[in-house]
C-alpha atoms as a PDB file:
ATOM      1  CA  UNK A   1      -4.129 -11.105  13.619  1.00  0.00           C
ATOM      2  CA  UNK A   2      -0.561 -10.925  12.971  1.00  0.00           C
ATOM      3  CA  UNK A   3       1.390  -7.175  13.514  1.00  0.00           C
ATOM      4  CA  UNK A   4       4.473  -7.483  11.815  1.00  0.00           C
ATOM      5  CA  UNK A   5       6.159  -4.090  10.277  1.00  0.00           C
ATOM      6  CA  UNK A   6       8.413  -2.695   7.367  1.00  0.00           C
ATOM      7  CA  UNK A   7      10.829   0.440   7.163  1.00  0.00           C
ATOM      8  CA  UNK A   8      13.226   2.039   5.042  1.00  0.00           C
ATOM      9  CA  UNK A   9      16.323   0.891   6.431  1.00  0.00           C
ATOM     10  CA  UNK A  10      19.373   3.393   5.527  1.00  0.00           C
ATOM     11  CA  UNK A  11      22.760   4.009   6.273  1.00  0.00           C
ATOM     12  CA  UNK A  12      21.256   6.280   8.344  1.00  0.00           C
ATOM     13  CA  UNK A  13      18.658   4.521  10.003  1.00  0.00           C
ATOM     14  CA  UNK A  14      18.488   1.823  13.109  1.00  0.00           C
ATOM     15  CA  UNK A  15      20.377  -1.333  11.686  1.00  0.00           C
ATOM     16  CA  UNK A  16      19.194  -4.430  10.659  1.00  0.00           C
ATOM     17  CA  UNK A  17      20.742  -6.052  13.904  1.00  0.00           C
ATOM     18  CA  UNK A  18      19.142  -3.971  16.247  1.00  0.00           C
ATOM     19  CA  UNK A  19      15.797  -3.478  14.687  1.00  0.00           C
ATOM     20  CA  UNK A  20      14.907  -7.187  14.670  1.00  0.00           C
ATOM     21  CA  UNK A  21      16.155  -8.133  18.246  1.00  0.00           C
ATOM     22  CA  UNK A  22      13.662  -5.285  19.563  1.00  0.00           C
ATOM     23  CA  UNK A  23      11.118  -6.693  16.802  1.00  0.00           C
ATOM     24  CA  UNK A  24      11.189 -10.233  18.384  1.00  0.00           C
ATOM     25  CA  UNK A  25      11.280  -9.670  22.076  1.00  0.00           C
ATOM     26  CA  UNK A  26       8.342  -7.579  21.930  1.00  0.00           C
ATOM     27  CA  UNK A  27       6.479 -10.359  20.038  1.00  0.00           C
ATOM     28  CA  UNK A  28       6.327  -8.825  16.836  1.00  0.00           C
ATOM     29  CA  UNK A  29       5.136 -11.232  13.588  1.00  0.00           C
ATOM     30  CA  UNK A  30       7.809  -9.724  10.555  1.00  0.00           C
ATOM     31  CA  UNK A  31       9.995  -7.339   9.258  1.00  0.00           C
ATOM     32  CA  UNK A  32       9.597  -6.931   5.607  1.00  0.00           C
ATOM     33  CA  UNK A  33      12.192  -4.450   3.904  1.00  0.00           C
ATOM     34  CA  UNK A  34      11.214  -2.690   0.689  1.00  0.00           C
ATOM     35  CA  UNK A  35      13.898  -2.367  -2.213  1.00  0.00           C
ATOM     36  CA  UNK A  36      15.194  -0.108  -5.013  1.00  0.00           C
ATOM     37  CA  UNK A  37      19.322  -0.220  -6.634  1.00  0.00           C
ATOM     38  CA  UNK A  38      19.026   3.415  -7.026  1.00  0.00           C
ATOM     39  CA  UNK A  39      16.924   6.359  -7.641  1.00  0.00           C
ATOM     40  CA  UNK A  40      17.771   8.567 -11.258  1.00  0.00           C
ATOM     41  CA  UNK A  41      17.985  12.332 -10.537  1.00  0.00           C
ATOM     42  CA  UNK A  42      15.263  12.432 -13.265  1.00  0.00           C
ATOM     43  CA  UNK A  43      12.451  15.177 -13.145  1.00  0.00           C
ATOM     44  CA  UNK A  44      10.404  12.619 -15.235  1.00  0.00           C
ATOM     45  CA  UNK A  45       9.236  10.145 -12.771  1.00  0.00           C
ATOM     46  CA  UNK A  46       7.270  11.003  -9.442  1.00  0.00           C
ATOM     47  CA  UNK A  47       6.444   9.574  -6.639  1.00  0.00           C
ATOM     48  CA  UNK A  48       2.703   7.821  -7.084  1.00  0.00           C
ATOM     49  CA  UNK A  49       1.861   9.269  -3.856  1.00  0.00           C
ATOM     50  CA  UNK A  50       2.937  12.814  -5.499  1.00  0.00           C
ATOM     51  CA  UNK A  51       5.660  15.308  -4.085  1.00  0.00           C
ATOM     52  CA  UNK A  52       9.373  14.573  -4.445  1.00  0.00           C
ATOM     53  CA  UNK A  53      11.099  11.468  -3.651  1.00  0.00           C
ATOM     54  CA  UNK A  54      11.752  10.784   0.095  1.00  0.00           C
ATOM     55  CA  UNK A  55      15.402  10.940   0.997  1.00  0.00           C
ATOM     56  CA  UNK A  56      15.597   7.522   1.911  1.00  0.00           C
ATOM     57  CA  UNK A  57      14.362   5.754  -1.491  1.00  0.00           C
ATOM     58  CA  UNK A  58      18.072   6.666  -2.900  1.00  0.00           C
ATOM     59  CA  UNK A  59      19.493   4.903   0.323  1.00  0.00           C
ATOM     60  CA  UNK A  60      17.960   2.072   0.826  1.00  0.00           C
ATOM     61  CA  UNK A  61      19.521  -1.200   2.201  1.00  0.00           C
ATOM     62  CA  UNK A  62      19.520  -3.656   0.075  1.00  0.00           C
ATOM     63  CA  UNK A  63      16.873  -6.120   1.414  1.00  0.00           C
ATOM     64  CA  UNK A  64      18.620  -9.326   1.232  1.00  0.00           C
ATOM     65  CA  UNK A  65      21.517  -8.497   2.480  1.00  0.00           C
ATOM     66  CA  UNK A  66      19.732  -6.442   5.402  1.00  0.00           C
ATOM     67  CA  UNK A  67      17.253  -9.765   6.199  1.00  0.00           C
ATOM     68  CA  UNK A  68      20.256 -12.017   6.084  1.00  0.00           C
ATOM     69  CA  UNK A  69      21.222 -10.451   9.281  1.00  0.00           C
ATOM     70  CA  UNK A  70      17.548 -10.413  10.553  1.00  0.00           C
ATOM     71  CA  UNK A  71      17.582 -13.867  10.442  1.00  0.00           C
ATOM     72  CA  UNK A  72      21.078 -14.794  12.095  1.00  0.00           C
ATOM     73  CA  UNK A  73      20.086 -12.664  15.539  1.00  0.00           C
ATOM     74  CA  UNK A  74      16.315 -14.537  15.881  1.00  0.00           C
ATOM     75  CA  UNK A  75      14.380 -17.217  15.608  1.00  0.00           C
ATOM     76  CA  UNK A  76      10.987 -16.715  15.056  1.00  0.00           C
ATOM     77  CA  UNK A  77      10.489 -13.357  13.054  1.00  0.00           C
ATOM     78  CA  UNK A  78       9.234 -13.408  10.601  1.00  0.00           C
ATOM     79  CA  UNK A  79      11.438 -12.048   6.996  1.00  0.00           C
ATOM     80  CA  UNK A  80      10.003 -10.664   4.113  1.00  0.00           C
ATOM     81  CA  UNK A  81      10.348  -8.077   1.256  1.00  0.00           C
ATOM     82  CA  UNK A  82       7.788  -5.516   0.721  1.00  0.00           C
ATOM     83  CA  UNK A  83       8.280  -5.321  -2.617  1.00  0.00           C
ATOM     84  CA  UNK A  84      11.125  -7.328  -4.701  1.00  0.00           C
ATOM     85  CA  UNK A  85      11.084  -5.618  -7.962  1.00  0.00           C
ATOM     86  CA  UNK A  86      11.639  -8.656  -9.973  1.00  0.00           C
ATOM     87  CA  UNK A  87      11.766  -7.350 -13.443  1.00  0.00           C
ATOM     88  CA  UNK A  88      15.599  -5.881 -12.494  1.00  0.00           C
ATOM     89  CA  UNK A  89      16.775  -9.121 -11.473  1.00  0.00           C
ATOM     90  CA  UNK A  90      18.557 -12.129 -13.240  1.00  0.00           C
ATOM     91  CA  UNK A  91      16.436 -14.752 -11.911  1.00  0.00           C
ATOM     92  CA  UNK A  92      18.789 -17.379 -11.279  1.00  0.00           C
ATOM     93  CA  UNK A  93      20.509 -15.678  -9.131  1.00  0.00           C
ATOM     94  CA  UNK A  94      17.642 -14.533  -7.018  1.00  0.00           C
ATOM     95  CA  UNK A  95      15.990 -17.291  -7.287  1.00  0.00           C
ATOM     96  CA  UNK A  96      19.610 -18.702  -5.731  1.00  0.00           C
ATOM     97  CA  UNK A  97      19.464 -15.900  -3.080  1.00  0.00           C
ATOM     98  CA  UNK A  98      16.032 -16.553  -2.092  1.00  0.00           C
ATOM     99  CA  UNK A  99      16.270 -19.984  -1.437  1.00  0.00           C
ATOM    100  CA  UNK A 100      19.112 -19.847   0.425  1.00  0.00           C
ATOM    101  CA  UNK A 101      17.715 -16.837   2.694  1.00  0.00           C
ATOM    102  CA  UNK A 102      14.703 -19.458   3.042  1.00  0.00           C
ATOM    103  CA  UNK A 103      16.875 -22.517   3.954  1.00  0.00           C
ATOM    104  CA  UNK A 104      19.004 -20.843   6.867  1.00  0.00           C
ATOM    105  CA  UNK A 105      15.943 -18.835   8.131  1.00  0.00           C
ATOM    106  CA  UNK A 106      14.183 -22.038   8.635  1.00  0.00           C
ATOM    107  CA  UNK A 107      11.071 -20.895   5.974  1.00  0.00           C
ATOM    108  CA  UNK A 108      10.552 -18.161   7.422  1.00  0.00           C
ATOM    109  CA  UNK A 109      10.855 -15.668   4.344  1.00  0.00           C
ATOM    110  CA  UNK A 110       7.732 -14.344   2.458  1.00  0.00           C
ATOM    111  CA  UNK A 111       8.960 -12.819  -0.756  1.00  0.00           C
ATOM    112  CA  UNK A 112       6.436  -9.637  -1.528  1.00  0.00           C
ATOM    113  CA  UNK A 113       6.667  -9.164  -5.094  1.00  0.00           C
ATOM    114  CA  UNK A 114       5.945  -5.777  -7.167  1.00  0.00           C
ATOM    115  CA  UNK A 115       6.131  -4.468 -10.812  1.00  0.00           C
ATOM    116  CA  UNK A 116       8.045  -1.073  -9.803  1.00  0.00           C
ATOM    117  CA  UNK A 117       6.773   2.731 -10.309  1.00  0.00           C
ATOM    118  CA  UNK A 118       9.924   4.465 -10.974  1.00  0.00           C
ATOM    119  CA  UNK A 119      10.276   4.001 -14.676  1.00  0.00           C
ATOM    120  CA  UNK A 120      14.045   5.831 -14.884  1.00  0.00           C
ATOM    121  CA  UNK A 121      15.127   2.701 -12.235  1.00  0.00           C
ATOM    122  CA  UNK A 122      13.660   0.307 -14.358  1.00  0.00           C
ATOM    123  CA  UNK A 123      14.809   1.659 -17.554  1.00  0.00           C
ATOM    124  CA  UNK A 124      18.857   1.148 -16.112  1.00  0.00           C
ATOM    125  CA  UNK A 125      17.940  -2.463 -15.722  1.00  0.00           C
ATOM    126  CA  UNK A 126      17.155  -2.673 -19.195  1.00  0.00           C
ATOM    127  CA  UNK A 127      13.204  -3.608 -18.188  1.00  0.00           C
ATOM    128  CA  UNK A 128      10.605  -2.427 -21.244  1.00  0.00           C
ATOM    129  CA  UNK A 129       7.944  -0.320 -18.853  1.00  0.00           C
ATOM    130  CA  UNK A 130       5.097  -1.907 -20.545  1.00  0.00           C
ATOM    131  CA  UNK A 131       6.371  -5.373 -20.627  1.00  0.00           C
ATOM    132  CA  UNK A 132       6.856  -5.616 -17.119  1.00  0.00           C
ATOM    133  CA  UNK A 133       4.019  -7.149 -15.472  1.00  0.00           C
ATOM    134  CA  UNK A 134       4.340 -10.118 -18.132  1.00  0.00           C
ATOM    135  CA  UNK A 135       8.197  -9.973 -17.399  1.00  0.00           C
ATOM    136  CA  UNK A 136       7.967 -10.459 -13.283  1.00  0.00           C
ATOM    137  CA  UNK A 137       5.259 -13.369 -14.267  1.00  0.00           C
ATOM    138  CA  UNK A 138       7.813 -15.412 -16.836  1.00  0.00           C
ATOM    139  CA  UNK A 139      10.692 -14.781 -14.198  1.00  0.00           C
ATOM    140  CA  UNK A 140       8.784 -15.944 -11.241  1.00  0.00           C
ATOM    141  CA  UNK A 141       7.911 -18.783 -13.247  1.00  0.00           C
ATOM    142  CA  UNK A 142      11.784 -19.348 -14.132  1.00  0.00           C
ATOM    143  CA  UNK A 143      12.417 -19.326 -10.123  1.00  0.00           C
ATOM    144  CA  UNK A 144       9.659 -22.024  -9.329  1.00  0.00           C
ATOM    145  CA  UNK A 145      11.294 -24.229 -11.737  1.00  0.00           C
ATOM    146  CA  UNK A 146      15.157 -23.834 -10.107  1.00  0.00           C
ATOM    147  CA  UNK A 147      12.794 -24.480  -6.531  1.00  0.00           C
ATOM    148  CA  UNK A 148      11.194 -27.414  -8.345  1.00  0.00           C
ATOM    149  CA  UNK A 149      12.096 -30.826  -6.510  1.00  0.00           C
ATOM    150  CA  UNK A 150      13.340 -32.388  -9.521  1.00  0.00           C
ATOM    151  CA  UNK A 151      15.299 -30.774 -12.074  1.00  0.00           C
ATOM    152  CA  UNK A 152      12.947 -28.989 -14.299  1.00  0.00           C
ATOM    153  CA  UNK A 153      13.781 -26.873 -17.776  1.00  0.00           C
ATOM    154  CA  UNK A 154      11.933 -23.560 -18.302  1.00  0.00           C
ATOM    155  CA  UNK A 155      12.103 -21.785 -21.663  1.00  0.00           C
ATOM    156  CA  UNK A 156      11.940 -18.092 -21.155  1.00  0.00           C
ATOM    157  CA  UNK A 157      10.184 -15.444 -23.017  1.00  0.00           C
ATOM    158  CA  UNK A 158      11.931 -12.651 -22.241  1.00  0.00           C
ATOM    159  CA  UNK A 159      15.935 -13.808 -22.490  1.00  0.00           C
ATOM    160  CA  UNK A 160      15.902 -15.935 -19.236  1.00  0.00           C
ATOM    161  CA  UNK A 161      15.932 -19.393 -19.814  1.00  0.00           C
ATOM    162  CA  UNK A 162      17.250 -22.763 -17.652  1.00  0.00           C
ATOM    163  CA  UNK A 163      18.098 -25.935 -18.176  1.00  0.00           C
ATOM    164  CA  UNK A 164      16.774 -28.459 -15.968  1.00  0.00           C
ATOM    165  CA  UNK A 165      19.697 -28.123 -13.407  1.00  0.00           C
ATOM    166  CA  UNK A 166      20.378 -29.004  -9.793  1.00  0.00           C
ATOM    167  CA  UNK A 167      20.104 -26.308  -8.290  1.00  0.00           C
ATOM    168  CA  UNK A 168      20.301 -26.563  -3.687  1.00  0.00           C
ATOM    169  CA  UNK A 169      18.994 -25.426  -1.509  1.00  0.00           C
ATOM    170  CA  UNK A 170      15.785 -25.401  -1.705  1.00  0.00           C
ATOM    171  CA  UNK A 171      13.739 -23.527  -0.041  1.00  0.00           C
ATOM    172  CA  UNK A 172      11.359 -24.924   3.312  1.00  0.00           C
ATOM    173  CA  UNK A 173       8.417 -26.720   1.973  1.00  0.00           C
ATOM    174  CA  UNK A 174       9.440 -26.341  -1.631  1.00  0.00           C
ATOM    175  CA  UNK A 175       9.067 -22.494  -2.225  1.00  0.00           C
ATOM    176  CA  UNK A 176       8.606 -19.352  -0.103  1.00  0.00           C
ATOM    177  CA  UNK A 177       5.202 -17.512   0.155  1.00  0.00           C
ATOM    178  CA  UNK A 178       4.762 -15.268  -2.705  1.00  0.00           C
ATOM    179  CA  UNK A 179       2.564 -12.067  -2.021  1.00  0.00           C
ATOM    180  CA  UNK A 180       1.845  -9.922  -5.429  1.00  0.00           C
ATOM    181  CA  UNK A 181       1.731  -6.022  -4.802  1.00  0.00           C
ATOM    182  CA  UNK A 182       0.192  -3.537  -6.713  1.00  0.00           C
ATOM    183  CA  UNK A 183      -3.578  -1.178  -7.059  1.00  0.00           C
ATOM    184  CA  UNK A 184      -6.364  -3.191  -6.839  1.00  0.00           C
ATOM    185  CA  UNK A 185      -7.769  -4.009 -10.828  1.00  0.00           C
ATOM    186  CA  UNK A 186      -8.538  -6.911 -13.100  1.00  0.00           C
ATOM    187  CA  UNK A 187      -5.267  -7.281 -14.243  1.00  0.00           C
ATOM    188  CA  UNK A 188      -3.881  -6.976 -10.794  1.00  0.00           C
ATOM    189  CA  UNK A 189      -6.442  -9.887  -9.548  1.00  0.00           C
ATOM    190  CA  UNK A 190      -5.869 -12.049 -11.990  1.00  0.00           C
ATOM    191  CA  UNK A 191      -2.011 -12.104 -11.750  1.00  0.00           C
ATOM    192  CA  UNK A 192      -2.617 -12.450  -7.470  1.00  0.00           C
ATOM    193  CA  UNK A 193      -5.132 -15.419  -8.812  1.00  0.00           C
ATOM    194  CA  UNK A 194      -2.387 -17.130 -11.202  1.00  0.00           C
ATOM    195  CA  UNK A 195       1.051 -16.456  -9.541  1.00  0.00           C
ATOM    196  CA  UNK A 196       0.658 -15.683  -5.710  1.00  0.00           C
ATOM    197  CA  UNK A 197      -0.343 -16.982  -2.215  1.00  0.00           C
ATOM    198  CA  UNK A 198      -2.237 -13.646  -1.910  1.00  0.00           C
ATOM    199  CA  UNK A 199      -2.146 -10.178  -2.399  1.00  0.00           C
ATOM    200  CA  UNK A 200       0.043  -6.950  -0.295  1.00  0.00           C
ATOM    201  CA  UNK A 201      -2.594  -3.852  -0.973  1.00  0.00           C
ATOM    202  CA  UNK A 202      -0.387  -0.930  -0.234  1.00  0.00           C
ATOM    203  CA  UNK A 203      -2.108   1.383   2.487  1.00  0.00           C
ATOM    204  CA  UNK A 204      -4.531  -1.259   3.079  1.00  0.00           C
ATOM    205  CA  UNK A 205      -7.249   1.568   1.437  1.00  0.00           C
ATOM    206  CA  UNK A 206     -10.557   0.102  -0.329  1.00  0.00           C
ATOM    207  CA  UNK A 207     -10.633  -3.157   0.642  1.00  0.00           C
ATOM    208  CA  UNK A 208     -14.565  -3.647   1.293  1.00  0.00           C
ATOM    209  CA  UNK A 209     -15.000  -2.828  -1.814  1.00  0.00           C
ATOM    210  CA  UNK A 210     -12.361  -4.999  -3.151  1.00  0.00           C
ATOM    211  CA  UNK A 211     -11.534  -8.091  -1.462  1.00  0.00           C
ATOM    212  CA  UNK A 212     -15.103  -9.905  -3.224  1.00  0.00           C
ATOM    213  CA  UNK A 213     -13.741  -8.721  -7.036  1.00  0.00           C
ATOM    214  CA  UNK A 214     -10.278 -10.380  -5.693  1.00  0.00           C
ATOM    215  CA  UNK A 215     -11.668 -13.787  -4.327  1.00  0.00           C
ATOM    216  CA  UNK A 216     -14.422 -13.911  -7.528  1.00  0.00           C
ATOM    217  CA  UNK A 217     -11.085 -13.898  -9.915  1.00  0.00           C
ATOM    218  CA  UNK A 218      -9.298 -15.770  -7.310  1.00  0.00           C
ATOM    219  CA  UNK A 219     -12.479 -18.801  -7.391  1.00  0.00           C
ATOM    220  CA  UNK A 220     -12.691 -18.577 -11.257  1.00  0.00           C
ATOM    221  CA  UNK A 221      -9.162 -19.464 -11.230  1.00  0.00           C
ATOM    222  CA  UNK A 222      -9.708 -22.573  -9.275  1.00  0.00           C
ATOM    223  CA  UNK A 223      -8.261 -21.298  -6.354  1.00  0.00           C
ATOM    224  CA  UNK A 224      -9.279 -22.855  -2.915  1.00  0.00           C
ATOM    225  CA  UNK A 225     -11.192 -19.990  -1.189  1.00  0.00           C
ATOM    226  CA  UNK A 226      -9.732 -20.533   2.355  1.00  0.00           C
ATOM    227  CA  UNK A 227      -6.112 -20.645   0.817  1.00  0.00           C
ATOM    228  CA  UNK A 228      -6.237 -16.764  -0.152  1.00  0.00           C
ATOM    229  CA  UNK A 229      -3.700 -14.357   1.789  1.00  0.00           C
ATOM    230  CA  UNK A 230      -4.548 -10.604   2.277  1.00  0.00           C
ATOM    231  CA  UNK A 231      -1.763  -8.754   3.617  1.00  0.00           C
ATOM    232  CA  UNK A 232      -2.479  -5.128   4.032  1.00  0.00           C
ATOM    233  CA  UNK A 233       0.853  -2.975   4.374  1.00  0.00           C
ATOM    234  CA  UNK A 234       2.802   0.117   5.194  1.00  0.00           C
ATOM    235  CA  UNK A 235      -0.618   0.889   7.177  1.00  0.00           C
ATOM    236  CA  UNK A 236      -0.350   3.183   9.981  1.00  0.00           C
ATOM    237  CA  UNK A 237      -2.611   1.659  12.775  1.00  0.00           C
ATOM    238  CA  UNK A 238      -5.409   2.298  14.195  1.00  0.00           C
ATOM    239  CA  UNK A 239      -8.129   0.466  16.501  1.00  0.00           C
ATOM    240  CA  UNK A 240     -10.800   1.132  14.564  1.00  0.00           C
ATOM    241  CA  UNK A 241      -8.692  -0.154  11.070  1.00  0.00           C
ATOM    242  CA  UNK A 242      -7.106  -3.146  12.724  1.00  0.00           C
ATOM    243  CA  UNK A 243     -10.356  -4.263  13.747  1.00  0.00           C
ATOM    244  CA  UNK A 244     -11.741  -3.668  10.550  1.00  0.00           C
ATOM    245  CA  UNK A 245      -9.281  -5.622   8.651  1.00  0.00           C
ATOM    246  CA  UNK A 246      -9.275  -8.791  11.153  1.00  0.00           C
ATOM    247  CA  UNK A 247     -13.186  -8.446  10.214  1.00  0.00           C
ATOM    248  CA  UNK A 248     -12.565  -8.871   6.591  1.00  0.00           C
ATOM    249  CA  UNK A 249     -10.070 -12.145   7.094  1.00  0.00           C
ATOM    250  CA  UNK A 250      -6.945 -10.704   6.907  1.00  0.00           C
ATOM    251  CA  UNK A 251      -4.579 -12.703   9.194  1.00  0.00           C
ATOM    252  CA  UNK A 252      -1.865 -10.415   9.141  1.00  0.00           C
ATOM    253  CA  UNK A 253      -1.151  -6.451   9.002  1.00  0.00           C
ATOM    254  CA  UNK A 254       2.344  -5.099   8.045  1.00  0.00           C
ATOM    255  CA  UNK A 255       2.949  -1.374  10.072  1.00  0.00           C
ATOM    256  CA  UNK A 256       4.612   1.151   8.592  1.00  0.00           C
ATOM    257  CA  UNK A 257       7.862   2.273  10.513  1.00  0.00           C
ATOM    258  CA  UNK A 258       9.170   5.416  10.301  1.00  0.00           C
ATOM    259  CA  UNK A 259      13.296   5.417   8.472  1.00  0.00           C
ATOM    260  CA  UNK A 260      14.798   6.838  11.462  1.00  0.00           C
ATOM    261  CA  UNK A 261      17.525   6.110  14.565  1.00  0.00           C
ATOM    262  CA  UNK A 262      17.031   3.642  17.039  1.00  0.00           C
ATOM    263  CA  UNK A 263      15.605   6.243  19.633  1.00  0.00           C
ATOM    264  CA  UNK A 264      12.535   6.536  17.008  1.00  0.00           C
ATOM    265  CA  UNK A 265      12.064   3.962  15.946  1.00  0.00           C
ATOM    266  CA  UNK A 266      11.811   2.138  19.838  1.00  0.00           C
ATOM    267  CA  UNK A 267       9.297   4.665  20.496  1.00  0.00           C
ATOM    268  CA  UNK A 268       7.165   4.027  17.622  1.00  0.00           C
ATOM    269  CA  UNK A 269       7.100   0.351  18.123  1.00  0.00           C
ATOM    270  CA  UNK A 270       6.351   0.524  21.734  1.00  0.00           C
ATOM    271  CA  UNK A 271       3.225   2.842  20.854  1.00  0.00           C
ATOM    272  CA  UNK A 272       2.831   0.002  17.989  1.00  0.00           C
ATOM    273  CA  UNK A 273       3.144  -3.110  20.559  1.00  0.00           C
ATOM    274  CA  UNK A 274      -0.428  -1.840  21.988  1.00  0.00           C
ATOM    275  CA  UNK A 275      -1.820  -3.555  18.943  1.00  0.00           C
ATOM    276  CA  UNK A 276      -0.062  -6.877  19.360  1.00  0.00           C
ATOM    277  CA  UNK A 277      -2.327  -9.927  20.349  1.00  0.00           C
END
């Protein structure tokens, strides 16, 4: 099984640079990088674990930018984003962004996609809270068609629309691997089953019970059975819980690091590297 490993990286924090040097000589799989613009001073919205907002949720790097520089200093890590709130993007331009992240990596960008819990954030970006699982689908679906090989027209439902454009690079092997986020539930399964490579359970918690509702909407939908991707993340490891996930299939487990200076950091991901294959 894969170890790779995500973090709140700050202004404050270990940079970019450093973080996935140390990450690839020690043999680590991936660095995935979480994202939000901004976080309203708003009494309204909490947390879903509950409790305030951590400090570094306002001060987060943005994750593009951050694996941009991930990429240039290796050349086998892993890059991905744990989770690209796509509702509060334009999708041409991300979909430009992505691609291009993809192309000079080499393919090695996952993009880890989520519908967003802070509904103040989402609410700046203009997003309708209970449109915006059917807005991330219709703008994922807009980016597939700029990654198409030919040039291919989508009509948008929600104010996003192309025309069938060139539109270079594209990314390695003709789009990047697209993880859905989210609590496990119907609706949850059968977007993973319709838009996604697999699914990035936060926590990694309840997956015996489950992983068989996932792959029975994931079969239904025509899926190939061996092609499904289950990614636990932001776990904090364990032998017994490693184990137990490379029991259920999962390939790869994404540790969560703490969002602290390089002295931290290094210690926690040598404790970590006992885990590595």
């Amino acid at each position: 099984m894969r170890i790779s490993t995500t973090i709140f990286l700050t202004d404050e924090t270990i940079t970019p640079v450093r973080l996935a040097r140390e990450l690839e000589a020690r043999g680590f799989a991936g660095l995935y990088l979480p994202e939000h613009t901004h976080i309203p001073l708003s009494p309204d919205t909490e947390h879903p674990a509950g409790g305030p907002i951590a400090r570094e949720y306002g001060r987060t790097l943005d994750p593009f930018v951050a694996l941009g520089q991930a990429a240039a200093v290796t050349e086998r890590l892993g890059l991905g984003t744990g989770v690209t709130l796509l509702a509060q993007h334009d999708p041409i331009a991300l979909a430009k962004r992505i691609a291009t992240l993809d192309h000079l990596s080499g393919g090695r960008f996952t993009l880890g996609l989520g519908y967003g819990w802070n509904r103040e954030e989402a609410a700046d970006h203009g997003v309708a809270w209970g449109s915006r699982r059917e807005l991330v689908r219709d703008r994922l679906a807009l980016m597939r068609a700029l990654w198409a090989p030919e040039p291919t027209a989508y009509e948008g439902a929600f104010g996003h629309s192309v025309r069938a454009s060139e539109a270079w690079p594209k990314p390695v092997g003709g789009a990047p691997r697209v993880l859905l986020g989210g609590a496990a539930g119907p609706k949850l399964f059968a977007a993973v089953a319709e838009q996604a490579d697999g699914w990035l359970p936060i926590g990694g918690r309840g997956l015996t019970e489950n992983l068989p509702v996932l792959r029975r909407a994931w079969e239904e939908a025509g899926r190939d059975p061996k092609a499904l991707q289950v990614v636990p993340y932001a776990v904090l490891p364990n032998p017994g819980k490693l184990a137990h996930y490379a029991e259920l299939g999962c390939e790869e487990v994404v540790l969560q690091l703490p969002p602290a200076g390089a002295d931290e950091v290094l210690r926690v991901l040598d404790a970590y590297a006992v885990h590595l294959p």
